[in-house]
N, C-alpha and C. Protein backbone atom coordinates (compact mmCIF):
# COMPACT_ATOMS: atom_id res chain seq x y z
N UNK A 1 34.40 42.32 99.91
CA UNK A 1 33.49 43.11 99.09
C UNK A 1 34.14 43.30 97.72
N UNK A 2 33.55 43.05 96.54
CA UNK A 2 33.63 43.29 95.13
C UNK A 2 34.00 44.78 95.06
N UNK A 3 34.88 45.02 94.20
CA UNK A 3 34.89 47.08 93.80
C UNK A 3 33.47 47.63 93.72
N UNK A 4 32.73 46.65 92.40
CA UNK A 4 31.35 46.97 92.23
C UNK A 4 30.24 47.05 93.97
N UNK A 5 30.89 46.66 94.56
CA UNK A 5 29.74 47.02 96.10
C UNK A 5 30.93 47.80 96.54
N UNK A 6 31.85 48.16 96.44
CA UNK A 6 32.58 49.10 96.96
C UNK A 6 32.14 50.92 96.26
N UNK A 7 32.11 50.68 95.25
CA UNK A 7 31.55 51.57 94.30
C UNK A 7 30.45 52.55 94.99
N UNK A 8 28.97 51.47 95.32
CA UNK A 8 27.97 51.99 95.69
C UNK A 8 28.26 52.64 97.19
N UNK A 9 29.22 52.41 97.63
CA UNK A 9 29.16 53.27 98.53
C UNK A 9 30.15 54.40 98.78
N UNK A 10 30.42 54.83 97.90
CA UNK A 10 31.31 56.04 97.29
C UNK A 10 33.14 55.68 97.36
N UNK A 11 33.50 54.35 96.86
CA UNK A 11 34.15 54.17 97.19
C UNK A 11 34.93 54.22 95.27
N UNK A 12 35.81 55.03 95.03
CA UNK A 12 36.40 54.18 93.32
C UNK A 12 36.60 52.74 93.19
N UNK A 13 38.28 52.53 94.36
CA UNK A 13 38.29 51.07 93.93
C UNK A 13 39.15 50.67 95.68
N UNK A 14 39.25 49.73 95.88
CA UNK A 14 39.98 49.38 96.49
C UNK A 14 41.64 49.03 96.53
N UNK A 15 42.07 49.83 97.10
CA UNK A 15 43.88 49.93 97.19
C UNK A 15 44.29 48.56 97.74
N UNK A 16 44.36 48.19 99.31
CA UNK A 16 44.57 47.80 99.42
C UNK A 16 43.87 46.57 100.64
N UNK A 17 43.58 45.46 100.57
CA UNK A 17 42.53 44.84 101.04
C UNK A 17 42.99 44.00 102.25
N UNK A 18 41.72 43.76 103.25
CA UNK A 18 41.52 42.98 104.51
C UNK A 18 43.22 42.36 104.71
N UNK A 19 43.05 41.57 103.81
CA UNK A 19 43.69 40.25 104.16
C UNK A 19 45.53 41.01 104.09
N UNK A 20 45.56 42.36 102.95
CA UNK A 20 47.31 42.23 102.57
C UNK A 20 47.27 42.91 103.66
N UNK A 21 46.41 44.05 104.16
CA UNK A 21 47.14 44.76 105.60
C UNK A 21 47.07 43.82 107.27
N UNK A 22 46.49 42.95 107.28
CA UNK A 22 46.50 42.34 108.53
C UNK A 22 48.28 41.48 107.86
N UNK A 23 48.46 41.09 107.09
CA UNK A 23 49.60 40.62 107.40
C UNK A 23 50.91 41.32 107.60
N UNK A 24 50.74 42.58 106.57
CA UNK A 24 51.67 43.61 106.73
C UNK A 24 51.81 43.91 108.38
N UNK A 25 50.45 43.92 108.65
CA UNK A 25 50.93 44.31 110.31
C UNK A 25 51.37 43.89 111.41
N UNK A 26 50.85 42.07 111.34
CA UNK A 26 51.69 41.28 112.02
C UNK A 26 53.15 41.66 111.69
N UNK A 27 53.90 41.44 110.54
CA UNK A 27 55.13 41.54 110.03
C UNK A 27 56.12 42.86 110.98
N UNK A 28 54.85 43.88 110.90
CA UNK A 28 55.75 45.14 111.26
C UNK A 28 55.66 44.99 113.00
N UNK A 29 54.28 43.99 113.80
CA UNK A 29 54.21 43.84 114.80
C UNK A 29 55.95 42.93 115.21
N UNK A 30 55.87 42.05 114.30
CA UNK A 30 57.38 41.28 114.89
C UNK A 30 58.55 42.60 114.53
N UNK A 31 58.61 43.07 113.76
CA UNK A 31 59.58 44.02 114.09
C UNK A 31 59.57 44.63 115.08
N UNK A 32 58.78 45.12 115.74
CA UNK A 32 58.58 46.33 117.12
C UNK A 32 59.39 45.20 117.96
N UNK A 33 58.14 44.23 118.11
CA UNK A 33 58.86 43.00 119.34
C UNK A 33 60.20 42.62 119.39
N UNK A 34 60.42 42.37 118.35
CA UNK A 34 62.39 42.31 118.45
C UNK A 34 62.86 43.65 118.89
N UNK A 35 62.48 44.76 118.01
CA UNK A 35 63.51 45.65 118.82
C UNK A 35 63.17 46.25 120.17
N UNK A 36 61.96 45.95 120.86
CA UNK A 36 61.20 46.26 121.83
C UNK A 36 61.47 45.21 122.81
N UNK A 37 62.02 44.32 122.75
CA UNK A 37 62.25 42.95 123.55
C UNK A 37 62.77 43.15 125.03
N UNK A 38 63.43 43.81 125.16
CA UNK A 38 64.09 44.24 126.38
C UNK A 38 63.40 45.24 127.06
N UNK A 39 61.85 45.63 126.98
CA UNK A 39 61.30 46.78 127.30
C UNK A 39 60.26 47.07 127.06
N UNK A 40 59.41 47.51 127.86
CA UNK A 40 57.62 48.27 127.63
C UNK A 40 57.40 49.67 126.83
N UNK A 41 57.72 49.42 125.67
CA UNK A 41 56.89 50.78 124.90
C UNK A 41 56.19 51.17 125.07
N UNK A 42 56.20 52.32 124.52
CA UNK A 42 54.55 53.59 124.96
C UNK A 42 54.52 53.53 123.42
N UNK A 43 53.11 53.14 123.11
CA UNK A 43 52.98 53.54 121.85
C UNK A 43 51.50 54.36 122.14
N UNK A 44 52.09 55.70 120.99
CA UNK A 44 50.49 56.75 120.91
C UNK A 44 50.07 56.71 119.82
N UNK A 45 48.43 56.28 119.61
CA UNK A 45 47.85 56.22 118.44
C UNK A 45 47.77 57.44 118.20
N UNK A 46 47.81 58.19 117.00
CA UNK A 46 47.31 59.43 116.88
C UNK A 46 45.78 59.28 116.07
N UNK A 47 44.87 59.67 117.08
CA UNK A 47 43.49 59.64 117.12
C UNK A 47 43.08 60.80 115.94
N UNK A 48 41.91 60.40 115.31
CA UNK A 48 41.09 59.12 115.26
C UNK A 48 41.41 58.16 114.13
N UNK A 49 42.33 58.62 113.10
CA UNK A 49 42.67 57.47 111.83
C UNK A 49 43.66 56.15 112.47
N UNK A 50 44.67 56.33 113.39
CA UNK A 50 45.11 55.55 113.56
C UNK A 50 44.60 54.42 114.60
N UNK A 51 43.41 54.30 115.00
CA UNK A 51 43.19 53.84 116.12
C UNK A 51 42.75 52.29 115.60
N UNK A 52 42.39 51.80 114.19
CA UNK A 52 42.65 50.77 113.89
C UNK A 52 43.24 49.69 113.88
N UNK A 53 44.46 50.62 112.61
CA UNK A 53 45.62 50.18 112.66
C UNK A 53 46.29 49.63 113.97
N UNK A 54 45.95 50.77 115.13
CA UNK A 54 46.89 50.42 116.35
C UNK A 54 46.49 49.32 117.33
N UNK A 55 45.22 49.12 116.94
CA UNK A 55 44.38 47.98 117.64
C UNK A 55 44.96 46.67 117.08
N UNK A 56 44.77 46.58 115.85
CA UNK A 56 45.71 45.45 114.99
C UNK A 56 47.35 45.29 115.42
N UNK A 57 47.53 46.70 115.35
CA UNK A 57 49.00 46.26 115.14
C UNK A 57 49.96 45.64 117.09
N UNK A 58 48.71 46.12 118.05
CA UNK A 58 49.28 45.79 119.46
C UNK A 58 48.79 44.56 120.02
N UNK A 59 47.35 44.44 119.04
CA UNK A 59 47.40 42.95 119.03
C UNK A 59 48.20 41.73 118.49
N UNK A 60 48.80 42.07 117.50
CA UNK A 60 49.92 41.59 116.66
C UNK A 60 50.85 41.38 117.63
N UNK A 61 51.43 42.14 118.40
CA UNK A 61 52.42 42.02 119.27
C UNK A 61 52.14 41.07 120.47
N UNK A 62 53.73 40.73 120.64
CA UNK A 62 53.99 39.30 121.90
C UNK A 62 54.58 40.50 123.07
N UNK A 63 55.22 41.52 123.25
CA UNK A 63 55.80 42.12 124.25
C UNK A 63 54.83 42.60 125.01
N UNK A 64 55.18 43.02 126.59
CA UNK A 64 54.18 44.13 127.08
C UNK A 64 54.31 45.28 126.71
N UNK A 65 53.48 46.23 126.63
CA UNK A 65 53.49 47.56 126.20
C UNK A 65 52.24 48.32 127.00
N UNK A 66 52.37 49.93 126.52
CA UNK A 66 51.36 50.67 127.08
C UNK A 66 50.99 51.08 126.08
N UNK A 67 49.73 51.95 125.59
CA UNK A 67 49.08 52.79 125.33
C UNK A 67 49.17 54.06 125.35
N UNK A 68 48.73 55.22 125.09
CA UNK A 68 48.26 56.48 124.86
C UNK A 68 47.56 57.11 123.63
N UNK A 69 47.02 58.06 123.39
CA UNK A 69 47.02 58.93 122.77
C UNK A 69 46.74 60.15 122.46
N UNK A 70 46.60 60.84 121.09
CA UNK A 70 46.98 61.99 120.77
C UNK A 70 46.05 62.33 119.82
N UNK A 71 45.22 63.59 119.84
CA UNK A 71 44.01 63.88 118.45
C UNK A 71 45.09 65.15 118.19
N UNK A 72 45.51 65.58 116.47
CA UNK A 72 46.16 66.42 115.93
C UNK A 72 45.15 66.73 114.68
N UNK A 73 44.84 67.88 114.30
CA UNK A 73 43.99 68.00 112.94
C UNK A 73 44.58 68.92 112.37
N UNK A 74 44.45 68.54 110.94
CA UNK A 74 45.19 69.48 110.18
C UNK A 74 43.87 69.63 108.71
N UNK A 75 43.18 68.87 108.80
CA UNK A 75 42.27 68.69 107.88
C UNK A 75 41.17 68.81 107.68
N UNK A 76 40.25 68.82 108.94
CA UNK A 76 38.89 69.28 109.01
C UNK A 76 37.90 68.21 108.62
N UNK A 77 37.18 69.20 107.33
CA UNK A 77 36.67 68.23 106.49
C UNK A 77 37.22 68.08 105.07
N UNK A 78 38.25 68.34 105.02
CA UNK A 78 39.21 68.83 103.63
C UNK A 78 39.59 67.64 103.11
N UNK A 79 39.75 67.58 101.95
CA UNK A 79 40.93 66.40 101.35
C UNK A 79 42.02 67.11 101.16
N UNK A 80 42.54 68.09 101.72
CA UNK A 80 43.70 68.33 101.42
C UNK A 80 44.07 68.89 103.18
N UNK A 81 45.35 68.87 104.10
CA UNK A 81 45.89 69.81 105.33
C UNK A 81 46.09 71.02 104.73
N UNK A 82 45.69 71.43 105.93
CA UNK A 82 45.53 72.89 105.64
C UNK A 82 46.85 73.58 105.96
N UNK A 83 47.58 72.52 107.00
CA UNK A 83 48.80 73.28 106.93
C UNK A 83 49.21 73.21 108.74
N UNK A 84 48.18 74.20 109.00
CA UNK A 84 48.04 74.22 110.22
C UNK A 84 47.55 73.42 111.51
N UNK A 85 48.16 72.71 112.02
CA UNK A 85 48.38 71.50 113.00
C UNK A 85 47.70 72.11 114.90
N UNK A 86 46.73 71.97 115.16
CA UNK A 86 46.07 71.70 116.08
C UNK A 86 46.31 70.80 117.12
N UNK A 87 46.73 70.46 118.42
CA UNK A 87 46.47 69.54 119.02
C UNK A 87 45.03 69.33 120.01
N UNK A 88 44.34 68.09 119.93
CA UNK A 88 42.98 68.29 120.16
C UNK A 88 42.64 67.35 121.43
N UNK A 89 43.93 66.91 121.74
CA UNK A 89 43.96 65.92 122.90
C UNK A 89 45.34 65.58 122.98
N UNK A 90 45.74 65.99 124.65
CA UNK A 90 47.30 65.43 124.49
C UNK A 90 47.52 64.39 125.51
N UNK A 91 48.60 63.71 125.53
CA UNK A 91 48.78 62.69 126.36
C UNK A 91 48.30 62.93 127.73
N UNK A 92 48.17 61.39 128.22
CA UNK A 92 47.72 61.26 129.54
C UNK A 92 48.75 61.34 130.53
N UNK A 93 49.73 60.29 129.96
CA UNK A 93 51.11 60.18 130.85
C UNK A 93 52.35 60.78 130.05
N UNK A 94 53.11 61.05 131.41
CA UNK A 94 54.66 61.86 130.78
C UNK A 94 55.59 60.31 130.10
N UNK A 95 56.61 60.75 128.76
CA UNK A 95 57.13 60.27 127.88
C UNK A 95 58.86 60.46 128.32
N UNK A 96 59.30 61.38 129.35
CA UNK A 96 60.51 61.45 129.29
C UNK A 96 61.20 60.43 129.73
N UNK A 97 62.32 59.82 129.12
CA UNK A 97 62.70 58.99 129.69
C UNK A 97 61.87 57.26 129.12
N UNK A 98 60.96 57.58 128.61
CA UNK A 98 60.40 56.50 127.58
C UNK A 98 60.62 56.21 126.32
N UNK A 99 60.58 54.70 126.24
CA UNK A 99 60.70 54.49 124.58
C UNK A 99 59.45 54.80 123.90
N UNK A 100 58.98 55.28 122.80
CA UNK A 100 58.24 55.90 122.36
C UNK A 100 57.75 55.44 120.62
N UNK A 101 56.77 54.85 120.66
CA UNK A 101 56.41 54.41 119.07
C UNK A 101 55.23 55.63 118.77
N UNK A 102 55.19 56.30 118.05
CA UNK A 102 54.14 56.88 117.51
C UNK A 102 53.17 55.86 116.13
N UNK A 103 52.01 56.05 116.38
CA UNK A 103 51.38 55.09 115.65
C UNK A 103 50.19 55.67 114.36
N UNK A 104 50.55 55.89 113.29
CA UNK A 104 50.16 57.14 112.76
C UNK A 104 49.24 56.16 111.66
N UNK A 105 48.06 56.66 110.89
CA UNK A 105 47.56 56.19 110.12
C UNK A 105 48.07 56.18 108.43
N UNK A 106 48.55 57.50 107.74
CA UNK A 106 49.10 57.69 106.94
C UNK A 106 49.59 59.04 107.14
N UNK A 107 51.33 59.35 106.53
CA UNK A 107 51.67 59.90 106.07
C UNK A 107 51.59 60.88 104.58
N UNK A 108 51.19 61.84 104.63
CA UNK A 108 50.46 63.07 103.65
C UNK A 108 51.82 64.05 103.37
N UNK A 109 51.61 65.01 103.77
CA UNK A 109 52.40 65.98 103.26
C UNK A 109 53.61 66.00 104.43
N UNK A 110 53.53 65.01 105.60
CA UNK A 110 54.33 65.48 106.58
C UNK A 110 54.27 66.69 107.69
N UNK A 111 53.75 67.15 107.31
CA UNK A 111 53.54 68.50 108.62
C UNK A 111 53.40 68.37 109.38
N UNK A 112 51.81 67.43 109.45
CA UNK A 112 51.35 66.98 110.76
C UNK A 112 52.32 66.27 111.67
N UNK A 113 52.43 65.33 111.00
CA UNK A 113 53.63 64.06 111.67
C UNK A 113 54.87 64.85 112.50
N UNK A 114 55.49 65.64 111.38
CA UNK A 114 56.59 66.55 112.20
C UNK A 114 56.51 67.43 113.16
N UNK A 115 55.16 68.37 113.14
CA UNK A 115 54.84 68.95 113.91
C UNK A 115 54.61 68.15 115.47
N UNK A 116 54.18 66.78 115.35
CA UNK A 116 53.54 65.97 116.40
C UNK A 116 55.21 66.05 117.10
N UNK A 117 56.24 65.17 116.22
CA UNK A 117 57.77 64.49 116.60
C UNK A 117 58.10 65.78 117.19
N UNK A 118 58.32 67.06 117.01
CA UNK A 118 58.61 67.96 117.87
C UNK A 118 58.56 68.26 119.15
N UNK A 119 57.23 68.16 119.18
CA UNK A 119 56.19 68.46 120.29
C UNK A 119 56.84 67.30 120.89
N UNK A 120 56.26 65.77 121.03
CA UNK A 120 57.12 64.92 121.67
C UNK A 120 58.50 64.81 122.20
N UNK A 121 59.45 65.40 120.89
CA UNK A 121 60.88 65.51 120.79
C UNK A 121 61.56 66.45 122.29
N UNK A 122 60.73 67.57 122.16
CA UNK A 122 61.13 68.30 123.80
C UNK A 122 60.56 67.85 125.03
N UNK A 123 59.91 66.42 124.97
CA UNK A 123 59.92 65.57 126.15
C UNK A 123 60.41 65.48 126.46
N UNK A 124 61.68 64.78 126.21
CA UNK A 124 62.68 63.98 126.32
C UNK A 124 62.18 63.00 126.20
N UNK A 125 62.02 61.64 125.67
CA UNK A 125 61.92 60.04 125.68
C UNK A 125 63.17 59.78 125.21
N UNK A 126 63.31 58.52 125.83
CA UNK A 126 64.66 57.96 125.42
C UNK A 126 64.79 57.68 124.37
N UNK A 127 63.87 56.95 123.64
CA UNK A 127 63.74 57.48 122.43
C UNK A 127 62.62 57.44 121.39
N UNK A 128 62.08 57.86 120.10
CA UNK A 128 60.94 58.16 119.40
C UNK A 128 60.68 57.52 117.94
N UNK A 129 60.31 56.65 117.88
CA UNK A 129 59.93 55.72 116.50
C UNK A 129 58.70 55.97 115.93
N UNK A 130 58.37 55.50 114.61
CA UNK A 130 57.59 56.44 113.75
C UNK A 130 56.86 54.87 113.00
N UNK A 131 56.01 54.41 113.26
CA UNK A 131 55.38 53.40 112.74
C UNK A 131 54.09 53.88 111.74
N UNK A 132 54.05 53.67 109.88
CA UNK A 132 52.67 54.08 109.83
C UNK A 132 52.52 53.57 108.78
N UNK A 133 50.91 53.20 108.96
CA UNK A 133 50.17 52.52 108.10
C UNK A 133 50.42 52.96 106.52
N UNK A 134 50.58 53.62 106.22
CA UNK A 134 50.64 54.30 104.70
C UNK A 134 51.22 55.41 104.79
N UNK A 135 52.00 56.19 103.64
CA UNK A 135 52.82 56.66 103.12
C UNK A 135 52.83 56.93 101.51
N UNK A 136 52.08 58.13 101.81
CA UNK A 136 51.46 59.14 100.06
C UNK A 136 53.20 58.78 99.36
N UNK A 137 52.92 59.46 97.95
CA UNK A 137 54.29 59.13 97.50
C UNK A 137 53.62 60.68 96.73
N UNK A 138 54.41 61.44 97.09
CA UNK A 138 54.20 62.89 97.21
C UNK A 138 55.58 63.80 96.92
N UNK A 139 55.40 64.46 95.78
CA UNK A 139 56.50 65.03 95.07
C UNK A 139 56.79 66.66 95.98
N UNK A 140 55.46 67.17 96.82
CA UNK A 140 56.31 67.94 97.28
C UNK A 140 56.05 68.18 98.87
N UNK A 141 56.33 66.34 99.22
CA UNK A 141 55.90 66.36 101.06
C UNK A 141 57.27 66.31 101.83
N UNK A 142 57.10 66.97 102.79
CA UNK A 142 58.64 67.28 103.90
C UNK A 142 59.02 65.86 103.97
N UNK A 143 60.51 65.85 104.30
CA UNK A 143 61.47 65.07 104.33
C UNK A 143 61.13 64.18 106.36
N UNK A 144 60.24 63.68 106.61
CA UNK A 144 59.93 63.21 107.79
C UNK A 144 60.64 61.81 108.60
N UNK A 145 60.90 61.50 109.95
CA UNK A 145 61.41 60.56 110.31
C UNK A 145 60.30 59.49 110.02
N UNK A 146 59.87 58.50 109.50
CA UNK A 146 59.02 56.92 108.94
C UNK A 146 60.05 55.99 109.78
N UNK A 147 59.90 54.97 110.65
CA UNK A 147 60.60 54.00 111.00
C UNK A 147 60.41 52.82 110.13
N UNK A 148 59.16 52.76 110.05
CA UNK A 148 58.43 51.41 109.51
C UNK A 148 57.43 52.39 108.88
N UNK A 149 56.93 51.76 107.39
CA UNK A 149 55.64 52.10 106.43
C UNK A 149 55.14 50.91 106.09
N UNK A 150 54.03 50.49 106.02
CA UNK A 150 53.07 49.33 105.98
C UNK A 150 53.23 49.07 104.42
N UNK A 151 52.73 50.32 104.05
CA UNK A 151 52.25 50.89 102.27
C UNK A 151 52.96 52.15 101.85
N UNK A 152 53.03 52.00 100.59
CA UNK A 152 53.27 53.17 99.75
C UNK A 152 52.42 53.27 98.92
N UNK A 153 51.55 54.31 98.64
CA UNK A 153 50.17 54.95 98.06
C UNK A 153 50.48 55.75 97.46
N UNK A 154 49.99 55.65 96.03
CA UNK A 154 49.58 56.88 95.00
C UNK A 154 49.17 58.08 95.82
N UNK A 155 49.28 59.29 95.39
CA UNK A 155 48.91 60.15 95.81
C UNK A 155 47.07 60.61 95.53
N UNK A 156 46.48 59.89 96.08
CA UNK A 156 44.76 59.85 96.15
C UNK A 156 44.10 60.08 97.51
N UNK A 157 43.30 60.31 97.56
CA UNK A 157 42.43 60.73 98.77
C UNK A 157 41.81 59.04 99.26
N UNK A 158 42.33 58.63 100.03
CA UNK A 158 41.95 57.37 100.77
C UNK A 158 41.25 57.10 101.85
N UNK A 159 39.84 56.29 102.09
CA UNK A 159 39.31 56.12 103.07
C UNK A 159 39.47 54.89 103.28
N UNK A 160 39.44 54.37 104.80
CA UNK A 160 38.57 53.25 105.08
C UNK A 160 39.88 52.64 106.36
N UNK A 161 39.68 51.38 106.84
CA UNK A 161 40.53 50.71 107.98
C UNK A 161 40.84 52.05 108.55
N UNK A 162 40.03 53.02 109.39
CA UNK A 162 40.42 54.20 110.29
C UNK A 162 40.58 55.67 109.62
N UNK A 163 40.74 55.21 108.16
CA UNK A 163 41.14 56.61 107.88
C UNK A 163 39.29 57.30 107.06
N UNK A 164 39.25 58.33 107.24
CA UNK A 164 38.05 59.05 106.83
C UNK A 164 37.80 60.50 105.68
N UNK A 165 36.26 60.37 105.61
CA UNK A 165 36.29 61.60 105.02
C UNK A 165 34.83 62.21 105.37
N UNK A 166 35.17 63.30 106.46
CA UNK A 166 34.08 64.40 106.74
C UNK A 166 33.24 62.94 107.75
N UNK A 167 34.07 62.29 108.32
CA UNK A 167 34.03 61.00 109.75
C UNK A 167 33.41 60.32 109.14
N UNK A 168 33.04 59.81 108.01
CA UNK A 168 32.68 58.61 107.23
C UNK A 168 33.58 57.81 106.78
N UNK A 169 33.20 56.56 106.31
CA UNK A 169 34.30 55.52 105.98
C UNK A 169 35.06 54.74 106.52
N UNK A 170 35.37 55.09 107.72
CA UNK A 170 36.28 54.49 109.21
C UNK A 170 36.22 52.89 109.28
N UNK A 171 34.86 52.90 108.93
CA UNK A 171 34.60 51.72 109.31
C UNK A 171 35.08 50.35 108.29
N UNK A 172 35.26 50.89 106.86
CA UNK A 172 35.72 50.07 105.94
C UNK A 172 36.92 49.16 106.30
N UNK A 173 36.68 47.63 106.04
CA UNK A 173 38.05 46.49 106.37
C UNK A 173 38.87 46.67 105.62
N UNK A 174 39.17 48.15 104.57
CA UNK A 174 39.80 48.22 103.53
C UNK A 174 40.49 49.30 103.31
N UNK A 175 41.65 49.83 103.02
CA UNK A 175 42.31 50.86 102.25
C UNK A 175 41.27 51.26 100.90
N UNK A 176 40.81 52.31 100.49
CA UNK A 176 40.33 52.16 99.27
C UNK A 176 40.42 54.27 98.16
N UNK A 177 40.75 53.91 97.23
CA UNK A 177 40.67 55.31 97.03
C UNK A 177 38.97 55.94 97.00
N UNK A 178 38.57 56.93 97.20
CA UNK A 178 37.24 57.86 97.15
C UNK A 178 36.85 58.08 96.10
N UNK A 179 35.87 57.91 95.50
CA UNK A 179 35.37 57.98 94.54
C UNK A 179 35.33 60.23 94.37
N UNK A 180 35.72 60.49 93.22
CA UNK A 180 35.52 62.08 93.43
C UNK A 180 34.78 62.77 93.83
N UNK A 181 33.51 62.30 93.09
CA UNK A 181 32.35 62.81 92.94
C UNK A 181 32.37 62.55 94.46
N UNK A 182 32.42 62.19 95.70
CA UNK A 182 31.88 62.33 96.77
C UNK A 182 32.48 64.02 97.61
N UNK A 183 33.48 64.14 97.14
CA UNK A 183 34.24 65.33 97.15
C UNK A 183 33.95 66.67 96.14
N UNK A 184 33.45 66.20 94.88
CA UNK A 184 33.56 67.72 93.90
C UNK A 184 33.28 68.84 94.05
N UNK A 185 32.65 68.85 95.56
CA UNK A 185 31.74 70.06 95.62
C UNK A 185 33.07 70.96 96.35
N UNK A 186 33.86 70.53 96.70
CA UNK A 186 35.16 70.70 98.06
C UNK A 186 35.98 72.05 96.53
């Protein structure tokens, strides 16, 4: 899709497109597999932005692995977290004693993310990796564990490949920033 048909559907412009994130993710898929080689990961999408990404990125992968996941909200219908971290669905199966990828859509201010690694962290898993699609570049976001980042993003309100706004946009094959005006009223 052209910016100009990206446009009409409240989109500014496009960040980052189809083709650069499917390869980014194979790339980060062979990383997991090497260091995952000897072993079945649990990786948890954290529902609903990451569930894309995580579809891509486990298809990408040659190892066996499992599944789970996790709904955390911090945002509502906001372009901005509110701060306060919700869990809205928690795992199915126990993690102690598991290797553990968390599979996150983008990194924001960190709260969420840390708040999640906690919560996990007094599982016990053997141990806890931090895989995510994007990564704000944010002058005043917590200092968080990132294993792997796909992207590094301006600090803009981004929809599309999973990530949303007020559950629109999800569906876009694209990273793209939001046009304002779909927000001004916020």
């Amino acid at each position: 899709m052209t910016d100009d048909g990206a446009r009409s559907n409240g989109v500014a412009r496009i960040l980052i497109d189809d083709e650069a994130i499917q390869q980014r993710t194979a790339e980060m898929a062979k990383v997991l597999d090497d260091e995952y080689r000897d072993d079945v990961p649990l990786l948890i999408g954290v529902l609903n932005g990451a569930i894309t990404f995580m579809t891509d990125l486990m298809r990408a992968m040659q190892i066996p692995l499992e599944i789970d996941f996790m709904a955390v909200s911090s945002y509502g219908a906001a372009t901005k977290s509110s701060g306060v971290v919700r869990i809205l669905k928690d795992l199915d199966q126990e993690i102690e004693g598991r290797r553990v990828v968390v599979v996150e859509d983008i990194v924001d201010s960190g709260l969420t993310l840390q708040y999640l690694l906690d919560v996990l962290q007094r599982r016990n898993p053997r141990d806890l990796r931090v895989v995510a699609l994007l990564k704000k570049e944010k002058a005043d976001a917590i200092d968080v564990q990132v294993d792997q980042i796909g992207f590094t993003i301006p600090d803009e309100f981004v929809v599309g490949y999973g990530l949303d706004y007020a559950g629109k946009y999800r569906n876009l094959p694209y990273v793209a920033v939001l046009d304002r005006r779909v927000y001004a009223a916020e």
